[in-house]
Protein backbone atom coordinates (compact mmCIF):
# COMPACT_ATOMS: atom_id res chain seq x y z
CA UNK A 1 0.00 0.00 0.00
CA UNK A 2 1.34 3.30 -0.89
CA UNK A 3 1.63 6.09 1.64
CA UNK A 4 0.79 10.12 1.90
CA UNK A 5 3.88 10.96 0.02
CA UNK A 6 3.01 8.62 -2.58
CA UNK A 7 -0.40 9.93 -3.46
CA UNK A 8 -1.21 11.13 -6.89
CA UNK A 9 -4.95 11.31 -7.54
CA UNK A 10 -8.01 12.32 -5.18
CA UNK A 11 -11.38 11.14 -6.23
CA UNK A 12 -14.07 12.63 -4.20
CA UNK A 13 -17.85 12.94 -4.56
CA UNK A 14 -19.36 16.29 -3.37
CA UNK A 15 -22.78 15.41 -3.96
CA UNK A 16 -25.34 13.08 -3.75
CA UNK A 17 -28.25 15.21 -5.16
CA UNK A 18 -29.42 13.99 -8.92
CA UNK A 19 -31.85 15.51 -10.93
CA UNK A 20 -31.59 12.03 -13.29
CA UNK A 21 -33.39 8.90 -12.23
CA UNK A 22 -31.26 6.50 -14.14
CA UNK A 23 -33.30 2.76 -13.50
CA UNK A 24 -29.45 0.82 -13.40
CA UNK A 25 -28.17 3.24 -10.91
CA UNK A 26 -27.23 2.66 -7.04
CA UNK A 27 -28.63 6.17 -6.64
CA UNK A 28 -32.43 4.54 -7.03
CA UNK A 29 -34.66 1.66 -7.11
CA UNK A 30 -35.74 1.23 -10.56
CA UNK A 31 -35.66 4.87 -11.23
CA UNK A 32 -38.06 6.45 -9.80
CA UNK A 33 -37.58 5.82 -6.02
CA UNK A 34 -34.28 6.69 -3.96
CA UNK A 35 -32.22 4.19 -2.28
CA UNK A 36 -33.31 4.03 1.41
CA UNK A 37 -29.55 3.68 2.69
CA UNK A 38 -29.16 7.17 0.95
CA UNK A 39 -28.99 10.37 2.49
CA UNK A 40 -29.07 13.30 -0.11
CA UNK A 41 -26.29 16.04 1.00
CA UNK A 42 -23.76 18.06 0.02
CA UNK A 43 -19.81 17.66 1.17
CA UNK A 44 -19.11 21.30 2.77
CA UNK A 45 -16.56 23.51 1.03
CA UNK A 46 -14.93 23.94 4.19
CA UNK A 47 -14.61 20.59 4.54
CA UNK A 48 -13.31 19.89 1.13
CA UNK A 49 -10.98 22.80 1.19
CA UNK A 50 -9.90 21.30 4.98
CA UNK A 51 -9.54 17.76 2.75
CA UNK A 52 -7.22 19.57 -0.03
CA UNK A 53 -4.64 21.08 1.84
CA UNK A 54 -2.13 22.81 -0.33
CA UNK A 55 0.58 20.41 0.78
CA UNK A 56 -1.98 17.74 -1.01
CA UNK A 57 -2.77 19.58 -4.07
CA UNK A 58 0.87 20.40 -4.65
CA UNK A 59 1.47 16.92 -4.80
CA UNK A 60 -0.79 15.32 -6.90
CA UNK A 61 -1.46 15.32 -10.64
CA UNK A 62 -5.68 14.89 -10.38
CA UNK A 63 -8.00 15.54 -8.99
CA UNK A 64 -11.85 13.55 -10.34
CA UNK A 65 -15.44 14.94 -9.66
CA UNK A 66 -17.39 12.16 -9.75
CA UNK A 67 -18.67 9.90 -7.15
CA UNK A 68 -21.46 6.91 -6.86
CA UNK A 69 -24.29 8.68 -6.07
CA UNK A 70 -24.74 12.15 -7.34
CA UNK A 71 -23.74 14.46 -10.27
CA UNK A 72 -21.28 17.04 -9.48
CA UNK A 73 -22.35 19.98 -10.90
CA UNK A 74 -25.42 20.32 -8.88
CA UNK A 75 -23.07 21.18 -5.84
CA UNK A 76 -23.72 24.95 -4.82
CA UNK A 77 -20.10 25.84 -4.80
CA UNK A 78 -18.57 23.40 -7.54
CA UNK A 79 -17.16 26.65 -9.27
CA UNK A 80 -16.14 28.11 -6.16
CA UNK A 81 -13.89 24.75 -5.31
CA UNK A 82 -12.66 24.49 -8.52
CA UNK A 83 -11.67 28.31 -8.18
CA UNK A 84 -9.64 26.94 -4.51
CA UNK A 85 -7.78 24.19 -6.15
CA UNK A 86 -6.66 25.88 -10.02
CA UNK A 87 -5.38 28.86 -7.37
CA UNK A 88 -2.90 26.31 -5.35
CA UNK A 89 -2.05 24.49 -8.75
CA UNK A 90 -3.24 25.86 -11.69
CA UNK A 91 -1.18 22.76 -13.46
CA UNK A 92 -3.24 19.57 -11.83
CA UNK A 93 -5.79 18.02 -13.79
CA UNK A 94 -10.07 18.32 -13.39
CA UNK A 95 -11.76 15.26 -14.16
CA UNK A 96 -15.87 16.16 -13.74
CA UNK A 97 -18.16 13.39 -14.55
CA UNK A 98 -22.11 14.90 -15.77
CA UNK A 99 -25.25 14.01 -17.18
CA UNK A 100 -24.81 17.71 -18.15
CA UNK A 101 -28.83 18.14 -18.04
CA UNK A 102 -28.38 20.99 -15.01
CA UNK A 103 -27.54 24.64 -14.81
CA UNK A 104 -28.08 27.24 -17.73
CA UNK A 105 -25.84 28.01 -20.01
CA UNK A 106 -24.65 31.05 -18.51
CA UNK A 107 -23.18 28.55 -15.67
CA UNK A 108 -21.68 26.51 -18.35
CA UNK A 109 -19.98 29.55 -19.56
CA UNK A 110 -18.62 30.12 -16.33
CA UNK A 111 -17.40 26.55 -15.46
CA UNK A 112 -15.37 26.59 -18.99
CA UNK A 113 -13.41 30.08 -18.16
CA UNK A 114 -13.10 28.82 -14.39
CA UNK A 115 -11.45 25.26 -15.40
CA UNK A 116 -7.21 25.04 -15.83
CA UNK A 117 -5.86 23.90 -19.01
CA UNK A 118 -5.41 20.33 -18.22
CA UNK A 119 -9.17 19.11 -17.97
CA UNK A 120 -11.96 17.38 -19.28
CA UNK A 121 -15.81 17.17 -18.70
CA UNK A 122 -17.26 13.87 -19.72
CA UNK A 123 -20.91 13.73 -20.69
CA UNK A 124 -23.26 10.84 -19.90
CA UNK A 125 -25.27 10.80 -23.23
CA UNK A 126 -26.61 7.70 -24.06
CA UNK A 127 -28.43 7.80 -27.52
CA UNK A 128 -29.87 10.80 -29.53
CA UNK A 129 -33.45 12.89 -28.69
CA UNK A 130 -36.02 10.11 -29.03
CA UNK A 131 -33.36 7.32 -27.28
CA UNK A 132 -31.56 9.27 -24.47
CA UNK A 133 -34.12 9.30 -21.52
CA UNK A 134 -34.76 5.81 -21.93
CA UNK A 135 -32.10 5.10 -19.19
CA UNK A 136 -31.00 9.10 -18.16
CA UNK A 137 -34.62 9.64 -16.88
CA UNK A 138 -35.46 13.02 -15.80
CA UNK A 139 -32.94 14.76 -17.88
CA UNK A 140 -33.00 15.91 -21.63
CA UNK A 141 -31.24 16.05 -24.12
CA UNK A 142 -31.46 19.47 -26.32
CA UNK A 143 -30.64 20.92 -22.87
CA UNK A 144 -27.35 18.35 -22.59
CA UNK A 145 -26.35 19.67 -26.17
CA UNK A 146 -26.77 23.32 -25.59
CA UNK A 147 -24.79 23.27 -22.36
CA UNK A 148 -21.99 21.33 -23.72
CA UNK A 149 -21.90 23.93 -26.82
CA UNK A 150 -21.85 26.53 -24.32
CA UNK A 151 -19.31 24.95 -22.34
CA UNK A 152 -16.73 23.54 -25.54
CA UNK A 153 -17.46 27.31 -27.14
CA UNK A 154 -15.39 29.03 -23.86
CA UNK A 155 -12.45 26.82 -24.04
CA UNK A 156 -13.82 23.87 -22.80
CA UNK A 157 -12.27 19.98 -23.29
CA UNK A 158 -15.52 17.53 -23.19
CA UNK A 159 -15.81 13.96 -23.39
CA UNK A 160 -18.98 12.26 -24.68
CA UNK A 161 -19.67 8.85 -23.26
CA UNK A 162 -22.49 6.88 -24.61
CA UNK A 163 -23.56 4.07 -22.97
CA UNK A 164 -24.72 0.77 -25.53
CA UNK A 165 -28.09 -0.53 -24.87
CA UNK A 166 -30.35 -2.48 -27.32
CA UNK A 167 -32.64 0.51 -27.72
CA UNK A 168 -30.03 2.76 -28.86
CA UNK A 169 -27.28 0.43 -30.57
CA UNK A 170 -28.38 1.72 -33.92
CA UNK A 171 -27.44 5.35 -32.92
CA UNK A 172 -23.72 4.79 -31.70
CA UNK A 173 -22.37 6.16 -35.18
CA UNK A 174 -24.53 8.96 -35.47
CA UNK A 175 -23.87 10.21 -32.16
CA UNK A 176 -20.12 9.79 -32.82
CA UNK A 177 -20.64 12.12 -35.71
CA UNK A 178 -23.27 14.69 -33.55
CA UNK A 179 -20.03 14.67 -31.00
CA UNK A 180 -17.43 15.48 -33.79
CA UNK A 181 -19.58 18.27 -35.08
CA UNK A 182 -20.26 20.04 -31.67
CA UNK A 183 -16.84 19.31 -30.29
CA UNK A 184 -16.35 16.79 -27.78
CA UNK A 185 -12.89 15.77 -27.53
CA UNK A 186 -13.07 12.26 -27.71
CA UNK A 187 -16.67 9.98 -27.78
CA UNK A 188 -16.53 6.15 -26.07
CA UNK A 189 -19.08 4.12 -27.05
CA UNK A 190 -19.41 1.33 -23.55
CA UNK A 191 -21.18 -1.58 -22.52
CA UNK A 192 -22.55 -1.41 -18.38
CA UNK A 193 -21.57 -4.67 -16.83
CA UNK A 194 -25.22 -3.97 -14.74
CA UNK A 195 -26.45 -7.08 -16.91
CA UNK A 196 -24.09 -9.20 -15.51
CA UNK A 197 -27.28 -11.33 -13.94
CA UNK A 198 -30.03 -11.03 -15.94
CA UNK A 199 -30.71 -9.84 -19.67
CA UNK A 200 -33.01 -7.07 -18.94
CA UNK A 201 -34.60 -4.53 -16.35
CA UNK A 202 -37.87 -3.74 -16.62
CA UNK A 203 -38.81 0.22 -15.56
CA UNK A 204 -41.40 0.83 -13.43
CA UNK A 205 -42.62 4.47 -12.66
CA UNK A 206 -44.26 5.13 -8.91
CA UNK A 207 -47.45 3.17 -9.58
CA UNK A 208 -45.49 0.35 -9.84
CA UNK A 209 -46.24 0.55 -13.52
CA UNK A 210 -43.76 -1.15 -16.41
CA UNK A 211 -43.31 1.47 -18.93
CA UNK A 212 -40.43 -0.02 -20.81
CA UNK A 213 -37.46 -2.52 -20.82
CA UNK A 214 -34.23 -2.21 -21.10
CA UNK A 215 -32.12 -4.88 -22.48
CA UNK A 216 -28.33 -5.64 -23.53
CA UNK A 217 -27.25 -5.06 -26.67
CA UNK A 218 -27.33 -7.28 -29.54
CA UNK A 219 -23.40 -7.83 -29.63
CA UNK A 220 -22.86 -7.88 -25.80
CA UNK A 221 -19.52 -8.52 -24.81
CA UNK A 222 -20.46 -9.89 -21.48
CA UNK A 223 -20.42 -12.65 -19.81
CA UNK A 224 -22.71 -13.69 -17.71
CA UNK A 225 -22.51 -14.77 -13.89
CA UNK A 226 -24.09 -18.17 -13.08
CA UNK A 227 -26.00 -17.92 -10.02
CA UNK A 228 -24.00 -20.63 -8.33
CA UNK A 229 -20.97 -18.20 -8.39
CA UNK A 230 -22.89 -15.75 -6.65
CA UNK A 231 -23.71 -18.39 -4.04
CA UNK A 232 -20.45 -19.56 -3.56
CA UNK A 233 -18.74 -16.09 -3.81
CA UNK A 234 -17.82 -15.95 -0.28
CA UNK A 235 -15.44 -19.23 -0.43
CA UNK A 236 -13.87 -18.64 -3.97
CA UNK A 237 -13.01 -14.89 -3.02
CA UNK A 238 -10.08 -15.91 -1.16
CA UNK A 239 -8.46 -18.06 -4.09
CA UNK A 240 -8.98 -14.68 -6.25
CA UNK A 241 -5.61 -13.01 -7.59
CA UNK A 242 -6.43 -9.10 -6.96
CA UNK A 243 -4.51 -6.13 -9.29
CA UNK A 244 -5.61 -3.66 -7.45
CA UNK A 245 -6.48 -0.29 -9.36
CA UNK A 246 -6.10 1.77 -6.16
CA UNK A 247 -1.80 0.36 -6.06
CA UNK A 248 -1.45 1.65 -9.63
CA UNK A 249 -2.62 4.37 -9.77
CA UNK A 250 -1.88 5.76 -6.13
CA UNK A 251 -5.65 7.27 -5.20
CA UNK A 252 -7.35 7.85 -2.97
CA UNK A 253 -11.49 8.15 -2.37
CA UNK A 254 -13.45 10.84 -0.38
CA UNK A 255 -17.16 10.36 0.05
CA UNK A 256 -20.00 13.07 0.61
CA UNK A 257 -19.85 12.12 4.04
CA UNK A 258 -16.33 12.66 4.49
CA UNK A 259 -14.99 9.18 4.95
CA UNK A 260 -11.65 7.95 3.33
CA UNK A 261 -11.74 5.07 1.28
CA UNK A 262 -9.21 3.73 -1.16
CA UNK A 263 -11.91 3.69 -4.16
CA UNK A 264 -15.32 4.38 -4.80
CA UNK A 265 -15.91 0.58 -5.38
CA UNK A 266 -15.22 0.37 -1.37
CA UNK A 267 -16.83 2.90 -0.55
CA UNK A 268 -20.34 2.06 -2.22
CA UNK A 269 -20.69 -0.98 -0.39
CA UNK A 270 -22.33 0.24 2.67
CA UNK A 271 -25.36 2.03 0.74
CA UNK A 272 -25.74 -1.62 -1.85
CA UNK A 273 -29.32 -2.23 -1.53
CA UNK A 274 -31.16 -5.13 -3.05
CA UNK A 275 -34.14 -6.36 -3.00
CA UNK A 276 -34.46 -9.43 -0.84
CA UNK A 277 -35.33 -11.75 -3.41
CA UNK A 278 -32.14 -10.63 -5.59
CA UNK A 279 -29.97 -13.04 -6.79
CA UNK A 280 -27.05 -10.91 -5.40
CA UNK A 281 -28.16 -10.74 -2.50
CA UNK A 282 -25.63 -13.14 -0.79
CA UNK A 283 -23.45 -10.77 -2.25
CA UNK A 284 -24.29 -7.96 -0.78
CA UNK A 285 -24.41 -9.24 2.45
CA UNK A 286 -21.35 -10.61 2.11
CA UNK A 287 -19.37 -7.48 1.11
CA UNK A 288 -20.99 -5.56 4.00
CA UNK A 289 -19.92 -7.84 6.79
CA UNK A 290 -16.12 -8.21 5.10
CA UNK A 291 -15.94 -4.51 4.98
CA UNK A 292 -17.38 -4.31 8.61
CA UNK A 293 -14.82 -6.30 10.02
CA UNK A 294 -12.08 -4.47 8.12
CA UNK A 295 -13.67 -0.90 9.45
CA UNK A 296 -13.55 -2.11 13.31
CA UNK A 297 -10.14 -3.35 12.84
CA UNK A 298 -9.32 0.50 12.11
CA UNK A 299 -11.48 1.49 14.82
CA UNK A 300 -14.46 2.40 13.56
CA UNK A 301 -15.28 4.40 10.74
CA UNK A 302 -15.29 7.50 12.51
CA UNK A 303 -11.10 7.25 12.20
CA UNK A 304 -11.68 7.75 7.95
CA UNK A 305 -13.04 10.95 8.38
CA UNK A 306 -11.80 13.97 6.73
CA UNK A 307 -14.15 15.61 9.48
CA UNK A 308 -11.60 14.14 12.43
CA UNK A 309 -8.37 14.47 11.34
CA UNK A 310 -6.30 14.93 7.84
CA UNK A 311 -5.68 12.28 4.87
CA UNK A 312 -2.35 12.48 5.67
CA UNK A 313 -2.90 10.93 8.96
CA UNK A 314 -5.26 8.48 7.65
CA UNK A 315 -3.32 7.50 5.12
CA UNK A 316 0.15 6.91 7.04
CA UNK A 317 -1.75 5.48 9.73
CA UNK A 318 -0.23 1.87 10.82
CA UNK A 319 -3.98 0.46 10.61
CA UNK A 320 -4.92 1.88 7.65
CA UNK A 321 -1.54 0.29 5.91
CA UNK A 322 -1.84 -2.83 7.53
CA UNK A 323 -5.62 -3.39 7.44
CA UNK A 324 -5.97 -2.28 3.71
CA UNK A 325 -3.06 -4.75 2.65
CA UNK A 326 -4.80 -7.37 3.95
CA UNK A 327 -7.91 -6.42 2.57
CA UNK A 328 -6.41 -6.34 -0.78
CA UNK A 329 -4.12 -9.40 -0.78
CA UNK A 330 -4.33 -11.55 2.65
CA UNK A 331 -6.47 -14.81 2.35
CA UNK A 332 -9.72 -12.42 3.94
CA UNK A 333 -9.32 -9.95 1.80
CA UNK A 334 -12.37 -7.90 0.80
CA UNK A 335 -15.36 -9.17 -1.35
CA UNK A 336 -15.89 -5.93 -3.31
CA UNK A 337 -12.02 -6.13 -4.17
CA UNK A 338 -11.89 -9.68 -5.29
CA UNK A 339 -15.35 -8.88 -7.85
CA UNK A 340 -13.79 -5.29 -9.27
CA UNK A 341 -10.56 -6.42 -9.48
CA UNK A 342 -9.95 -9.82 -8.94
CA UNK A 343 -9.10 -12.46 -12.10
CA UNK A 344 -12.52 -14.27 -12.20
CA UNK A 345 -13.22 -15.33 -16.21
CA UNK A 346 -16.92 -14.88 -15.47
CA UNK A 347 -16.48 -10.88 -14.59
């Protein structure tokens, strides 16, 4: 495990508020209905700006807006922490993630002329006008397009990320083109490994109405899970080689509530909610009470925060290196890290 001094990126989620009810997302149930384990809040820029010390920001090459549960730019002060950090370095890289269906353009505007040279905006757009909302419910798309015109006009470097679903598979080259024209830097056409279990979701709106399905794609790369490897996760998680993302890339996670983790895969695991008769369930459970045991080894999770004392100091800690090598490597090591980045052929 690396150490303060060998830090390099911070990825930290600000938010947790969403105007997008996306049915595949942690964020809901289905769409329309927020995950109970969820509280919706905003990280304080006095905490954040407490988090980034200048001795931190001086240090490391990125710094990523993103998070599990919310979309960045609906934080009040994104602009005014962006503002903070170019000041201390105006040579570190921004890394926002969007659905880009908030804010005016006049905002937009502002966020471009506010950003340093080294960054990039990447849009969640997942098919064209009649597609898009399919899956990004409660967003829309001429609004997406103007604000990233607005944005890419002033300076701005955007990324367009489209997301491959059976409803939408016919539109990947026209959007390529849309996002050449307008002038995204770069477009990534992706598969979501959500359909690792089962072929399709069906939507259902607040009246516990279906109004449509979404399915795979017709050339899915994926592979999918046989429910006996669910079952049986728990025992074949120790055998599991991990290459551990957080190790190569020398990161670090900060959630909404403060707490240090080493990635956001780690970090979602206490708000996983599933419906009880979920295949991945056993699961769910399973990564809760591994990451449980690893959190009271450290003392409880109050000794993560950003709220209690510095990332240096959690980072360097003795329990935090010794714990979180164990987690990653030892024979108990943690569920979440075996299924992200373990060497399973079914994932």
């Amino acid at each position: 495990m690396y150490t303060f001094n060998n830090l390099k990126e911070v990825h930290i989620e600000i938010t947790t508020n969403c105007q997008a009810k996306c049915p595949m997302c942690a964020r809901t149930r289905d769409g329309e209905n927020l995950n109970p384990l969820l509280t919706v809040t905003n990280l304080d820029i006095e905490k954040i700006q407490q988090a980034l010390t200048p001795e931190l920001l001086n240090q490391i090459d990125r710094v990523m807006f993103c998070g599990n549960f919310g979309d960045p730019i609906l934080h009040p002060n994104l602009i005014d922490i962006i503002q903070y950090i170019v000041q201390i370095n105006p040579n570190i890289f921004l890394d926002i993630h969007t659905n880009g269906s908030a804010r005016n353009v006049s905002w937009w505007r502002q966020l471009a002329r506010s950003m340093p040279k080294n960054h990039l905006v990447t849009f969640g757009i997942d098919g064209l006008y009649d597609t898009h909302s399919l899956y990004r419910i409660g967003t829309n798309f001429d609004t997406i397009i103007k604000n990233a015109k607005m944005f890419i006009n002033n300076g701005g470097n955007a990324c367009w990320t489209f997301i491959i679903f059976k409803h939408n598979e016919h539109q990947v080259e026209l959007a390529e083109q849309l996002a050449k024209t307008t002038g995204f830097k770069t477009f990534q056409a992706k598969q979501t490994s959500r359909f690792l279990i089962n072929p399709y979701l069906d939507v259902v709106n607040k009246k516990g109405k279906t109004t449509h399905r979404l399915e795979f794609p017709t050339e899915s790369k994926l592979t999918f899970i046989d429910k006996k490897t669910l079952t049986n996760f728990q025992s074949l998680t120790s055998s599991v080689e991990v290459s551990c993302q957080v190790e190569q890339t020398n990161s670090v996670y900060i959630d909404v509530y403060g707490q240090v983790w080493p990635c956001c895969f780690i970090a979602s695991t206490p708000y996983q909610y599933t419906e009880l008769d979920s295949p991945t369930l056993g699961f769910v459970n399973a990564s809760k009470q591994s990451l449980n045991e690893v959190v009271n080894k450290l003392g409880g999770i109050e000794k993560l925060n950003i709220k209690t004392q510095s990332i240096k100091d959690i980072v360097n800690s003795e329990k935090w290196q010794t714990v979180w090598d164990d987690g990653f490597k030892g024979p108990n090591k943690l569920h979440m890290c075996a299924r992200t980045c373990g060497n399973f052929s079914t994932v």
